[in-house]
N, C-alpha and C. Protein backbone atom coordinates (compact mmCIF):
# COMPACT_ATOMS: atom_id res chain seq x y z
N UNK A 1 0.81 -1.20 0.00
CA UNK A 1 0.00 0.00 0.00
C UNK A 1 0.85 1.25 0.00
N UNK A 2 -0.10 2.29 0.02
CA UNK A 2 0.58 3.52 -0.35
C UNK A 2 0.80 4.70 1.15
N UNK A 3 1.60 4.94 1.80
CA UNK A 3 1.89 5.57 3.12
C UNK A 3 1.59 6.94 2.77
N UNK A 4 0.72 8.16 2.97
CA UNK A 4 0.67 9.32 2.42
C UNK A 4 0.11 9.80 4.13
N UNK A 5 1.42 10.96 4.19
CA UNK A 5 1.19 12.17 5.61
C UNK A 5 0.51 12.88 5.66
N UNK A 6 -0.60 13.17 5.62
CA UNK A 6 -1.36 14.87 6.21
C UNK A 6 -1.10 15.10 7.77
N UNK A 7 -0.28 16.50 7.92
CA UNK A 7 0.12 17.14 9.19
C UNK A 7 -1.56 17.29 9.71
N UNK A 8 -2.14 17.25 10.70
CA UNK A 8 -3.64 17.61 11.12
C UNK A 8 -3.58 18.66 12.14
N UNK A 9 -2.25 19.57 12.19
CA UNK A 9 -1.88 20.48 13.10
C UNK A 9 -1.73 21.51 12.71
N UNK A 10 -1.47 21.94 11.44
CA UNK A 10 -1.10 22.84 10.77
C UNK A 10 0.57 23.14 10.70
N UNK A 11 1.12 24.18 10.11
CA UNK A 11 2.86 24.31 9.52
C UNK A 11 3.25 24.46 11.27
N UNK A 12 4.41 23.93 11.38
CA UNK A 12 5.39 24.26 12.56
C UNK A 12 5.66 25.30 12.22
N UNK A 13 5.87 26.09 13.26
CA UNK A 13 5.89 27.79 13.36
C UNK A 13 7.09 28.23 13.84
N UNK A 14 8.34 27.85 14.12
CA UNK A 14 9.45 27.66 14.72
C UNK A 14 10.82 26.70 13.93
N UNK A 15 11.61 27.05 13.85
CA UNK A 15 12.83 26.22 13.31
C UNK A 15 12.76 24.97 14.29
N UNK A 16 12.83 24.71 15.35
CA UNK A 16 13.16 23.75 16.09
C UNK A 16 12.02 22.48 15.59
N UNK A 17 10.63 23.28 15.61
CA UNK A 17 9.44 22.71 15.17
C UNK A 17 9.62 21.51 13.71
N UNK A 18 9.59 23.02 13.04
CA UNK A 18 10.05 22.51 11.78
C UNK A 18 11.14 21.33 11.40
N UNK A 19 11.77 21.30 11.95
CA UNK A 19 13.29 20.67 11.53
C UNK A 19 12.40 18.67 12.46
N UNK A 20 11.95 19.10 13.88
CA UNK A 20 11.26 17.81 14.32
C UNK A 20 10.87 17.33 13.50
N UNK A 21 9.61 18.27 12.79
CA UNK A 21 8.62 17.65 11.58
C UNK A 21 9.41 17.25 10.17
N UNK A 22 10.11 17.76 9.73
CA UNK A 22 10.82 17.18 8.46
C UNK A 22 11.79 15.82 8.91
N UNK A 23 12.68 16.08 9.82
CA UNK A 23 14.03 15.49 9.89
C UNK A 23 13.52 14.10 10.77
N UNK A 24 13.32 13.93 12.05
CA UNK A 24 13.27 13.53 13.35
C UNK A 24 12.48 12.24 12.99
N UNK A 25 11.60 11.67 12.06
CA UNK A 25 11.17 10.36 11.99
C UNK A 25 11.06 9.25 10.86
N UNK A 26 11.28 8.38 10.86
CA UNK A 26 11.64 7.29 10.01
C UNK A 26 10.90 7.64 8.36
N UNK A 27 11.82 8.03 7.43
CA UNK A 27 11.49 8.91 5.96
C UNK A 27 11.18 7.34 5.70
N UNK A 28 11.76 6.14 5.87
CA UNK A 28 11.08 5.26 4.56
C UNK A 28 9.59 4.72 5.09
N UNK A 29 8.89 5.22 5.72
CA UNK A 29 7.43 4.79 6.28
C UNK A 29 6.93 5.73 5.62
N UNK A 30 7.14 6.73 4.75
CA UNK A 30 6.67 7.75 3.76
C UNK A 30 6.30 7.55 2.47
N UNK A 31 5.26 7.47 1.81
CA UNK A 31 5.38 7.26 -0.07
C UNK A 31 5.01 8.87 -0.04
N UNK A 32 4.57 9.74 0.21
CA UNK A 32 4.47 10.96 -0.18
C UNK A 32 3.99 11.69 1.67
N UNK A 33 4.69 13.05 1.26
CA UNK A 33 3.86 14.18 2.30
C UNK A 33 3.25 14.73 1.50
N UNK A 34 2.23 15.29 2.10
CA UNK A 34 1.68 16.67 1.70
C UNK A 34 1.65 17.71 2.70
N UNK A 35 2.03 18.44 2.09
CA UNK A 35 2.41 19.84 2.88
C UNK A 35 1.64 21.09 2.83
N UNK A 36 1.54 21.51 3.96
CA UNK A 36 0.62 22.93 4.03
C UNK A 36 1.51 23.88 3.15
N UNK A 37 1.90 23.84 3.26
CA UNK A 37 2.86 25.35 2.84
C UNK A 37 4.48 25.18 1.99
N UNK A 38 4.26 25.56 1.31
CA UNK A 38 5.84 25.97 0.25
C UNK A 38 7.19 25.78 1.26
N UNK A 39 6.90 26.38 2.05
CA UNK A 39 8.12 26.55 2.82
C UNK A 39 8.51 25.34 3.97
N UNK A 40 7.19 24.55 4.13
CA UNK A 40 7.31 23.19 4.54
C UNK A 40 8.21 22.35 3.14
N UNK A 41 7.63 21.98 2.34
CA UNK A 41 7.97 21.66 0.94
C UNK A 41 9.48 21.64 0.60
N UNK A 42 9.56 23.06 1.00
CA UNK A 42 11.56 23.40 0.33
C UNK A 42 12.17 22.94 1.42
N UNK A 43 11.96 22.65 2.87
CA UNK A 43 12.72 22.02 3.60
C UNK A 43 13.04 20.80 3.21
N UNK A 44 12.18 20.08 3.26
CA UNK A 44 11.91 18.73 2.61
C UNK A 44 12.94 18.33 1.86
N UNK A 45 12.87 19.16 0.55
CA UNK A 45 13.86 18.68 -0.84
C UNK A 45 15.02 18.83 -0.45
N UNK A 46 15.29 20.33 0.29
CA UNK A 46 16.99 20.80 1.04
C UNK A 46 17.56 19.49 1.70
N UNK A 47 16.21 18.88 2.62
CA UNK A 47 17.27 18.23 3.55
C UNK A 47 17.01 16.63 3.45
N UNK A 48 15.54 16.44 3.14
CA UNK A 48 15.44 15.21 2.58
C UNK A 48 14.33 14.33 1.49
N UNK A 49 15.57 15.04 0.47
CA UNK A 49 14.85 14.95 -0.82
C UNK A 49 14.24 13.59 -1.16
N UNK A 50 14.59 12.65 -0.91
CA UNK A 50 14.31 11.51 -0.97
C UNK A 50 12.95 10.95 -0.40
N UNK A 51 12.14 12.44 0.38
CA UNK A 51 10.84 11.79 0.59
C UNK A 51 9.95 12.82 -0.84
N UNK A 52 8.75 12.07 -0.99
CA UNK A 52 8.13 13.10 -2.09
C UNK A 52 6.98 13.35 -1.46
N UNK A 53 7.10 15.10 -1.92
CA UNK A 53 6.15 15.96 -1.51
C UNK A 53 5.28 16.98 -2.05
N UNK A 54 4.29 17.48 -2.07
CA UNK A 54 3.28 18.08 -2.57
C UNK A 54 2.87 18.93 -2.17
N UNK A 55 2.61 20.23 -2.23
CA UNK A 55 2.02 21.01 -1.36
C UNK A 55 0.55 21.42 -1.64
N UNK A 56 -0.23 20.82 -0.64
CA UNK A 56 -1.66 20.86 -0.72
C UNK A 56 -2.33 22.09 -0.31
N UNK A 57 -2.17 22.72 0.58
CA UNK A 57 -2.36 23.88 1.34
C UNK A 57 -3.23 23.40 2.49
N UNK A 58 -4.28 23.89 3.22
CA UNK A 58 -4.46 23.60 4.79
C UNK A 58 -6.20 22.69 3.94
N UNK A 59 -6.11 21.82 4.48
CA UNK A 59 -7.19 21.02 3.77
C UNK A 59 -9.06 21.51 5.19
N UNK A 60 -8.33 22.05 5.63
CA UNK A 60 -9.49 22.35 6.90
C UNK A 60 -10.01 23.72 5.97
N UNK A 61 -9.35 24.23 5.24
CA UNK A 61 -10.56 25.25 4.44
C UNK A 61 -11.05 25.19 3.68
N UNK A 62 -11.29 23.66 3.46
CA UNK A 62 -12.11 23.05 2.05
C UNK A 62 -13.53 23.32 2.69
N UNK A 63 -13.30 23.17 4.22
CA UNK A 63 -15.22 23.35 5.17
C UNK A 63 -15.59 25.14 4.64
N UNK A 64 -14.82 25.66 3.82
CA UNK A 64 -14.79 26.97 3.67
C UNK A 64 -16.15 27.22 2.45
N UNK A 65 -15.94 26.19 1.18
CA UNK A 65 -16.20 26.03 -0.17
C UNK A 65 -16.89 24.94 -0.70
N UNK A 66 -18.05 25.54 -1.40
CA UNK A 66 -18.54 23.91 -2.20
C UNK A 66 -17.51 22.44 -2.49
N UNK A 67 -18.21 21.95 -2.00
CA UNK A 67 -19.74 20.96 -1.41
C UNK A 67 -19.54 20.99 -0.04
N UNK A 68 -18.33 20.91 0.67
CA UNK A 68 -18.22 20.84 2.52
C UNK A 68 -18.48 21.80 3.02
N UNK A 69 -18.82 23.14 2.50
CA UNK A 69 -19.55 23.79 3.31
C UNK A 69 -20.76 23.98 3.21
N UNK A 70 -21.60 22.85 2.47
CA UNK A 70 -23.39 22.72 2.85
C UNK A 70 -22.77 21.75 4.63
N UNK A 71 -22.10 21.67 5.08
CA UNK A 71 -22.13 20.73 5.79
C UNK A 71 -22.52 21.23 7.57
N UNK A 72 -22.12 22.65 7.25
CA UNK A 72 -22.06 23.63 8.59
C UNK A 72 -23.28 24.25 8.14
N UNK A 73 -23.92 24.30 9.22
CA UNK A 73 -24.84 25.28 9.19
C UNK A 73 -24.75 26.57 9.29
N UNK A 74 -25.72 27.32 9.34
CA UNK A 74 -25.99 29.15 9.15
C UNK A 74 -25.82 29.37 10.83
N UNK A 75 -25.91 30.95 10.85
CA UNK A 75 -25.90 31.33 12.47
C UNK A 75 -27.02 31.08 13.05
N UNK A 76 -28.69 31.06 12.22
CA UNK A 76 -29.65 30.70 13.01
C UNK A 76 -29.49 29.09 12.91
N UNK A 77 -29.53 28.20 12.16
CA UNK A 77 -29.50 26.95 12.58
C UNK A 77 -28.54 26.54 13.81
N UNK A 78 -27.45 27.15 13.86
CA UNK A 78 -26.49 26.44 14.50
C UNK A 78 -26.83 27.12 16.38
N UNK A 79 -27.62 27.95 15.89
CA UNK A 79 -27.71 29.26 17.49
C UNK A 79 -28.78 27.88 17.75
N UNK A 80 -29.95 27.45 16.88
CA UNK A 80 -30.93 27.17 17.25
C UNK A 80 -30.66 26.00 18.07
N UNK A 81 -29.76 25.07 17.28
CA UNK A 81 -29.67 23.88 17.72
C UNK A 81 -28.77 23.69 19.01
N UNK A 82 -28.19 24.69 19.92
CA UNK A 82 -26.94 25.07 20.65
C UNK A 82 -28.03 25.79 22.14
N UNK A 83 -28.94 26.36 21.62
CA UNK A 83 -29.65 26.93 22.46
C UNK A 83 -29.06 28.19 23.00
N UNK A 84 -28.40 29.18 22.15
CA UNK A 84 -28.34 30.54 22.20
C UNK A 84 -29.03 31.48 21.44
N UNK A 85 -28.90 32.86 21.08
CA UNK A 85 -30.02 33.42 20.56
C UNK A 85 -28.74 34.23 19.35
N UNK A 86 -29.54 34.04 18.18
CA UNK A 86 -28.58 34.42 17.31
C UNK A 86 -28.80 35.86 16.60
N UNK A 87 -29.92 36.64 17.15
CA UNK A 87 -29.80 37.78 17.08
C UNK A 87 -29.28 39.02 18.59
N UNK A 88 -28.14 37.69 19.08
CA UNK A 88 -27.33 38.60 20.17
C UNK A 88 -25.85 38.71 20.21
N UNK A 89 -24.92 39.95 19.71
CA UNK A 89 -23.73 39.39 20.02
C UNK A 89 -23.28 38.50 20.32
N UNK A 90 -22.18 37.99 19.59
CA UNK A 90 -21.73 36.76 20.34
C UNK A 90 -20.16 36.51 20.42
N UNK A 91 -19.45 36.59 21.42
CA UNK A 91 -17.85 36.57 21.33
C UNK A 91 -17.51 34.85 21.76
N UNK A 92 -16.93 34.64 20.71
CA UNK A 92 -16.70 32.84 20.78
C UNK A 92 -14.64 33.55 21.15
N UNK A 93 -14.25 31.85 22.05
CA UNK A 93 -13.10 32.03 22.79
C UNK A 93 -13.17 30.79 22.63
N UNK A 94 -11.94 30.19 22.04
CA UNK A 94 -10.93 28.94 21.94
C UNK A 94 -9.69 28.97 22.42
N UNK A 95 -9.74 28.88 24.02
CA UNK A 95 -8.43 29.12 24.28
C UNK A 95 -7.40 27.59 24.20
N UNK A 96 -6.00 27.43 24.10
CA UNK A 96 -5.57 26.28 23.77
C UNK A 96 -4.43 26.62 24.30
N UNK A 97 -4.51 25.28 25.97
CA UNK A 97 -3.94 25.16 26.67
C UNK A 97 -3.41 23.52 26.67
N UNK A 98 -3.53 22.69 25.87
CA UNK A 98 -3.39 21.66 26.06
C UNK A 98 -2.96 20.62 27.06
N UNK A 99 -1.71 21.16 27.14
CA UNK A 99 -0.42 20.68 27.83
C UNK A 99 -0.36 21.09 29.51
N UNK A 100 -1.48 22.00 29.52
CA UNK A 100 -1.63 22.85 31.30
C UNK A 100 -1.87 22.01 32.64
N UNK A 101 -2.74 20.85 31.84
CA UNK A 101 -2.96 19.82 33.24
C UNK A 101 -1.86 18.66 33.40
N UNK A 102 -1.06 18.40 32.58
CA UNK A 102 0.47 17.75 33.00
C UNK A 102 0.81 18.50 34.12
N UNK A 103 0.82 19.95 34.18
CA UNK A 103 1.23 20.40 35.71
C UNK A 103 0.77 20.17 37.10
N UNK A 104 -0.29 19.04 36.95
CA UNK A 104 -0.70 18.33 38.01
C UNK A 104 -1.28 17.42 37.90
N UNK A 105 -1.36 16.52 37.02
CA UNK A 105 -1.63 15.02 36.28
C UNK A 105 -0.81 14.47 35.59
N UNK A 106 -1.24 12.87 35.81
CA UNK A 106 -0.25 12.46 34.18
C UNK A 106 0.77 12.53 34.23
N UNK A 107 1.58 13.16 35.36
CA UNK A 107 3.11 13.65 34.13
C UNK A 107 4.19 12.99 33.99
N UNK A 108 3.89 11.20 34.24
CA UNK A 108 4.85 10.09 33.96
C UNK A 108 4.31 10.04 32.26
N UNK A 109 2.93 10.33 31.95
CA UNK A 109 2.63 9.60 30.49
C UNK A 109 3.08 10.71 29.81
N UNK A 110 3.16 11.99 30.29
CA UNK A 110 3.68 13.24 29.71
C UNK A 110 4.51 13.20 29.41
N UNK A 111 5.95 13.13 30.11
CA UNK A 111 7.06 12.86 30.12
C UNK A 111 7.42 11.19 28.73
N UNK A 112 6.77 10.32 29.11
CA UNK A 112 7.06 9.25 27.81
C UNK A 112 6.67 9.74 26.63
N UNK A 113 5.25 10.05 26.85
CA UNK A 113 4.74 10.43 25.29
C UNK A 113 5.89 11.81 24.72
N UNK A 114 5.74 12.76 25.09
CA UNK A 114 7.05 13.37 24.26
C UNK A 114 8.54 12.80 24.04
N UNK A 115 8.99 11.86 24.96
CA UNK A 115 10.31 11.04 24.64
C UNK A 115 9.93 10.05 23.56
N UNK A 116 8.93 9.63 23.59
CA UNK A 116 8.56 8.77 22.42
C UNK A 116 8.08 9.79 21.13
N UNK A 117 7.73 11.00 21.29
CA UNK A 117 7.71 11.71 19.82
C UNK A 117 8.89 12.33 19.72
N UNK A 118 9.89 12.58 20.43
CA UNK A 118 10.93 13.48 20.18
C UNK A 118 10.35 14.83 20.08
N UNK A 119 9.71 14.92 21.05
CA UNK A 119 9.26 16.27 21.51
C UNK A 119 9.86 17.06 22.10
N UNK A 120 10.65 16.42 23.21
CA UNK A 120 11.23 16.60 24.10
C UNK A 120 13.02 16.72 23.73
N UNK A 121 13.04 17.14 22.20
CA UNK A 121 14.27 17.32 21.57
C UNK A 121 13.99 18.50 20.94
N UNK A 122 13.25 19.44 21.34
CA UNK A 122 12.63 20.54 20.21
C UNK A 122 13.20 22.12 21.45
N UNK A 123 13.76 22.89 20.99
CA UNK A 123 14.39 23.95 21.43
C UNK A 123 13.14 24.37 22.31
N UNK A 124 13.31 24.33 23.87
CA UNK A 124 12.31 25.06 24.81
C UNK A 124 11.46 23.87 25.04
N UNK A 125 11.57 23.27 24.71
CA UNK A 125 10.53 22.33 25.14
C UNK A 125 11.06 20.48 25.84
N UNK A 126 12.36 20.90 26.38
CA UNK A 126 13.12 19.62 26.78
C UNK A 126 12.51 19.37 27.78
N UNK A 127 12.10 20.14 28.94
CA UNK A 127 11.35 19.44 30.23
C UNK A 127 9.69 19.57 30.33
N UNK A 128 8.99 18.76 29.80
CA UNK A 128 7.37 18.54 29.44
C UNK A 128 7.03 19.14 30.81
N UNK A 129 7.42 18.27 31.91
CA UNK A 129 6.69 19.02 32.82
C UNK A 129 6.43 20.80 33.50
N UNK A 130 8.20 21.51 33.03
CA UNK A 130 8.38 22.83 33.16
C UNK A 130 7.47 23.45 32.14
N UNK A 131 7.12 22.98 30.67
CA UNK A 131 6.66 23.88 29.69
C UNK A 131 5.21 23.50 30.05
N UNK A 132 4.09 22.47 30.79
CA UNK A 132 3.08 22.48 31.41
C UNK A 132 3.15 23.75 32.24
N UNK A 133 4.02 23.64 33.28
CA UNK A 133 3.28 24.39 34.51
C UNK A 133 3.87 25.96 33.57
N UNK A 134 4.54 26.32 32.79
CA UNK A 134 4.16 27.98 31.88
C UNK A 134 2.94 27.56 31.52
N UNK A 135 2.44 26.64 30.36
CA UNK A 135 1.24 26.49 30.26
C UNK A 135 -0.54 27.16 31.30
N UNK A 136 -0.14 26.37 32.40
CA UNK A 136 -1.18 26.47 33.20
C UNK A 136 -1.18 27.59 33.64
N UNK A 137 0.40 28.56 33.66
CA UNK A 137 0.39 29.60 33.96
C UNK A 137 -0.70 30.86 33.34
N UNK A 138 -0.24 30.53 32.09
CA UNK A 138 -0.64 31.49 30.44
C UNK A 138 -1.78 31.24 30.52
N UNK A 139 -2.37 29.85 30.97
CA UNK A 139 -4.07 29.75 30.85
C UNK A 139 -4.38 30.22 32.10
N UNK A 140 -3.97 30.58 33.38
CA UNK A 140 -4.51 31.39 33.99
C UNK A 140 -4.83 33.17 33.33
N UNK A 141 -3.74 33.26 33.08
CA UNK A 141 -3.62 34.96 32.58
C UNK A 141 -5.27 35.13 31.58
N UNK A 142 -5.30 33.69 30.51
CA UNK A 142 -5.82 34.03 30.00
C UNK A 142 -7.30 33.92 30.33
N UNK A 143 -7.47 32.99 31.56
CA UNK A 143 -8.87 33.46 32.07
C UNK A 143 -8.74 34.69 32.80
N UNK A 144 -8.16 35.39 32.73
CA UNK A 144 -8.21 36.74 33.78
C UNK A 144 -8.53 38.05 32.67
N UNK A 145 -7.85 37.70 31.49
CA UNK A 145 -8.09 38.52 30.58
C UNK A 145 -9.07 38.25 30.28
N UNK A 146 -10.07 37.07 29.94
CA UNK A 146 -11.13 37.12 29.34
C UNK A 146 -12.33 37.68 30.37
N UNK A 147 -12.14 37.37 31.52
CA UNK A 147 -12.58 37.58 32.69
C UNK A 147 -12.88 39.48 32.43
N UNK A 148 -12.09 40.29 32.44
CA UNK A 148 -11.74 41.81 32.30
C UNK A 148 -12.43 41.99 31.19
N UNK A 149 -12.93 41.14 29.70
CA UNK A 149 -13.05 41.23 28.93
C UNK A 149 -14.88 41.20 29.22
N UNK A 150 -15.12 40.35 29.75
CA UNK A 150 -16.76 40.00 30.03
C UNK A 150 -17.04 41.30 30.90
N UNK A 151 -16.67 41.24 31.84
CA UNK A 151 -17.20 42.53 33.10
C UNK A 151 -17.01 44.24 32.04
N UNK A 152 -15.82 44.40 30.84
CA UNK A 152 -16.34 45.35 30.39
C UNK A 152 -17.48 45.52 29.43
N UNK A 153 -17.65 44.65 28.50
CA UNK A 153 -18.43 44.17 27.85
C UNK A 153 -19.99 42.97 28.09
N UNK A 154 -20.50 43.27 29.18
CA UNK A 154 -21.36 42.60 29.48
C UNK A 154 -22.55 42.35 29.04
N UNK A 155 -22.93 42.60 28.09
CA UNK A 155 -24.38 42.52 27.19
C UNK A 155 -23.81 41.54 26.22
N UNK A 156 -23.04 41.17 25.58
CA UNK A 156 -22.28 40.17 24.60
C UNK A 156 -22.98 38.74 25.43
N UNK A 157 -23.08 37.70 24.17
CA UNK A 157 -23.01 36.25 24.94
C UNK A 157 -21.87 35.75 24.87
N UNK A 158 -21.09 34.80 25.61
CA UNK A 158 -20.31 34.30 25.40
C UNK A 158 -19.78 32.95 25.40
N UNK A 159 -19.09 32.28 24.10
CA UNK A 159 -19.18 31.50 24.03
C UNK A 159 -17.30 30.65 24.40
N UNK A 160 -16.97 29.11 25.08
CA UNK A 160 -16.17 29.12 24.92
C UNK A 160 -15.99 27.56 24.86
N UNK A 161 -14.75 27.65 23.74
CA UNK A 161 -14.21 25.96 23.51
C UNK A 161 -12.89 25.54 23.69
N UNK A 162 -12.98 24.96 24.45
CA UNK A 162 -11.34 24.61 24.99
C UNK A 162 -10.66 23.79 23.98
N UNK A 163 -9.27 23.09 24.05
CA UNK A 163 -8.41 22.76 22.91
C UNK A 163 -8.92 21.17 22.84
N UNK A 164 -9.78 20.48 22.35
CA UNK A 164 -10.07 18.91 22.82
C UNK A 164 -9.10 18.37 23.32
N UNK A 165 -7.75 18.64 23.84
CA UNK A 165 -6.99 17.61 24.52
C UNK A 165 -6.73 18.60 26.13
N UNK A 166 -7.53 19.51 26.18
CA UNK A 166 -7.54 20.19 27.31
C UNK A 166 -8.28 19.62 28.57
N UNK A 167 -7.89 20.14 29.68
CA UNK A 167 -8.69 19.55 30.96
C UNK A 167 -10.26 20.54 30.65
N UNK A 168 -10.98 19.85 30.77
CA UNK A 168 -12.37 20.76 30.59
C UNK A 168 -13.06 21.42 31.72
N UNK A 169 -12.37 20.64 33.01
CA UNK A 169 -13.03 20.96 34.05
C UNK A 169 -12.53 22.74 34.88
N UNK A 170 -11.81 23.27 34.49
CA UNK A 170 -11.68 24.20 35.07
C UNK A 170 -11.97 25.18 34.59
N UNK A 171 -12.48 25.24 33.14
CA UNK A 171 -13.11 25.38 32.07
C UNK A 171 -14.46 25.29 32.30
N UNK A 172 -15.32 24.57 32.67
CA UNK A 172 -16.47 24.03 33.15
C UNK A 172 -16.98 25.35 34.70
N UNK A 173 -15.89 25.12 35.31
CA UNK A 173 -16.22 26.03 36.77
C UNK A 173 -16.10 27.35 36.47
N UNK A 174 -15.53 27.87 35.29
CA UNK A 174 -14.81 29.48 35.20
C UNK A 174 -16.49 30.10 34.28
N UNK A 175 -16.78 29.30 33.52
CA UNK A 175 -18.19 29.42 32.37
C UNK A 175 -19.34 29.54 33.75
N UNK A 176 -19.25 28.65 34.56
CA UNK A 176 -20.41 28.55 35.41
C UNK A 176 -20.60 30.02 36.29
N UNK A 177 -19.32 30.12 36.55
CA UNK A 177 -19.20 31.45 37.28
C UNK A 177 -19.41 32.71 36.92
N UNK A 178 -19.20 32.80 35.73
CA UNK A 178 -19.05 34.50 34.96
C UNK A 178 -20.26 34.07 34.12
N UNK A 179 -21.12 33.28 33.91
CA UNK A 179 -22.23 33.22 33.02
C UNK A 179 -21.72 33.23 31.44
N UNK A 180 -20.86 32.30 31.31
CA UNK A 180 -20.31 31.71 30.21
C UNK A 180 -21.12 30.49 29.39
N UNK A 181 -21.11 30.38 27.90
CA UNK A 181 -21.48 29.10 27.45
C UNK A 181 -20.28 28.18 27.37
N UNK A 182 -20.19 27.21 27.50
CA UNK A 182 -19.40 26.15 27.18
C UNK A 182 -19.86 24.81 26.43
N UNK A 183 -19.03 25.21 25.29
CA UNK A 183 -19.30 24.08 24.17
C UNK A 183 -17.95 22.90 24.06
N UNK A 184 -17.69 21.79 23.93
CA UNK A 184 -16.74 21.02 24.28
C UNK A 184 -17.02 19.83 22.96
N UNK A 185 -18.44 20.05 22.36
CA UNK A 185 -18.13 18.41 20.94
C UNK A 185 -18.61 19.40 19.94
N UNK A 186 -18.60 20.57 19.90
CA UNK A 186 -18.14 21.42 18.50
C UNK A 186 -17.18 21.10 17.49
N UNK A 187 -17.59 21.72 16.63
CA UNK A 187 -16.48 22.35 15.40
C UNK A 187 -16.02 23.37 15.23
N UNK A 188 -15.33 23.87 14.97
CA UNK A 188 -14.72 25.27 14.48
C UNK A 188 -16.06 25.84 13.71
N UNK A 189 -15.95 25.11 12.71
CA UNK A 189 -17.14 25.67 12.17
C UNK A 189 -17.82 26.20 12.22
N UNK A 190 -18.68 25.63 13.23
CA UNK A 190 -20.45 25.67 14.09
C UNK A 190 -19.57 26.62 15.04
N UNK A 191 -18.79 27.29 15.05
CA UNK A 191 -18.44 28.28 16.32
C UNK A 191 -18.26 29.43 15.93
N UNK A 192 -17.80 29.51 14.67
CA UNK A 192 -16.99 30.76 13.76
C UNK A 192 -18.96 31.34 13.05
N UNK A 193 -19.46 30.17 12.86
CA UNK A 193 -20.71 30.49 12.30
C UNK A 193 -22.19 31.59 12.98
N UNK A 194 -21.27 31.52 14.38
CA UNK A 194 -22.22 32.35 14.77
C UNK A 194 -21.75 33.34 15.99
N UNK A 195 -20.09 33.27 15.47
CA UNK A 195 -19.56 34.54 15.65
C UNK A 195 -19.59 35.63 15.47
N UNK A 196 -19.33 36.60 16.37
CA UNK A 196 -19.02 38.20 15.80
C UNK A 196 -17.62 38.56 16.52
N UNK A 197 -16.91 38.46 17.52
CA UNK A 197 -15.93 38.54 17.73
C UNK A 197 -15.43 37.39 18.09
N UNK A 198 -13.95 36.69 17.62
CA UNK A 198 -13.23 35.69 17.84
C UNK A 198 -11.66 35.89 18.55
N UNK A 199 -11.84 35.26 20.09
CA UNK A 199 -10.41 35.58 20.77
C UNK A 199 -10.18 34.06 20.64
N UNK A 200 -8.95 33.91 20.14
CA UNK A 200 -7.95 32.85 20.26
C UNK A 200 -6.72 32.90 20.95
């Protein structure tokens, strides 16, 4: 059979990143990549030409364009079916903390699972458990900001979706408190669809 890569993360944003994603895992388990971006692509050939590659561009904005986007609904279907009101402001928040609850869970499977991706070989990111607890840090800040953000703006609804590999529960208590929605088996899609302001 035929071995073909789609990244489902989007381009590494960083040299250290980058170089993981091209260099760091077994090229003959490869019959082709496809690549988001050109500049994924020219790494590739520079350093290892011997895998073949394509550059597709980000396949998540095909939900953008005929036929996959009959697939998302409108702002009233999607308000309707969600049980918000879609003739009310609405500020949707995806914050993406992933990695935040290793700072107090888990953090034997934390610690393997990045030694087993060579994660834990990527510039800044050698001790899983130190780059958690910044994590949990940054996701505090960033409920504090959003927090400042609701109390000035209080007539807005608000909506919020955590990163699916996030702890949901503290997430869960922060929505309950400030009169937050919390959505958790969404899509991007169905979130952007009945947006008016988007904090990421």
């Amino acid at each position: 059979g035929v071995c073909m890569i789609l990244p489902t993360e989007g381009r590494p944003n960083t040299d250290g990143r980058i170089k993981w994603a091209v260099e760091e895992w077994p090229h003959n388990l490869c019959d082709l990549y496809l690549c988001w971006s050109d500049t994924i692509r020219d790494r590739f050939q520079g350093t290892v030409p011997a895998v073949p590659t394509v550059t597709t561009g980000c396949p998540r904005f095909d939900f953008w364009f005929p036929p996959y986007n009959a697939l998302i609904g409108d702002r009233v279907t999607v308000a309707g079916l969600r049980g918000i009101d879609p003739d009310r402001e609405t500020v949707t928040v995806v914050p993406s903390f992933p990695a935040a609850k290793f700072a107090y869970q888990s953090q034997e499977f934390h610690r393997g699972d990045w030694a087993d991706l060579g994660v834990d070989k990527i510039k800044g990111r050698e001790d899983p458990i130190a780059f958690a607890q910044k994590e949990l840090k940054a996701e505090k800040q960033f409920m504090d900001m959003l927090l400042a953000y609701r109390l000035h703006f209080p007539d807005e609804q608000y909506i919020v979706s955590p990163h699916p590999a996030a702890d949901v529960l503290p997430w869960r208590k922060f929505c309950e408190e400030h009169g937050m929605h919390l959505w958790t088996n969404n899509t991007i899609f169905e979130l952007l669809a009945v947006s008016d302001l988007h904090i990421t």
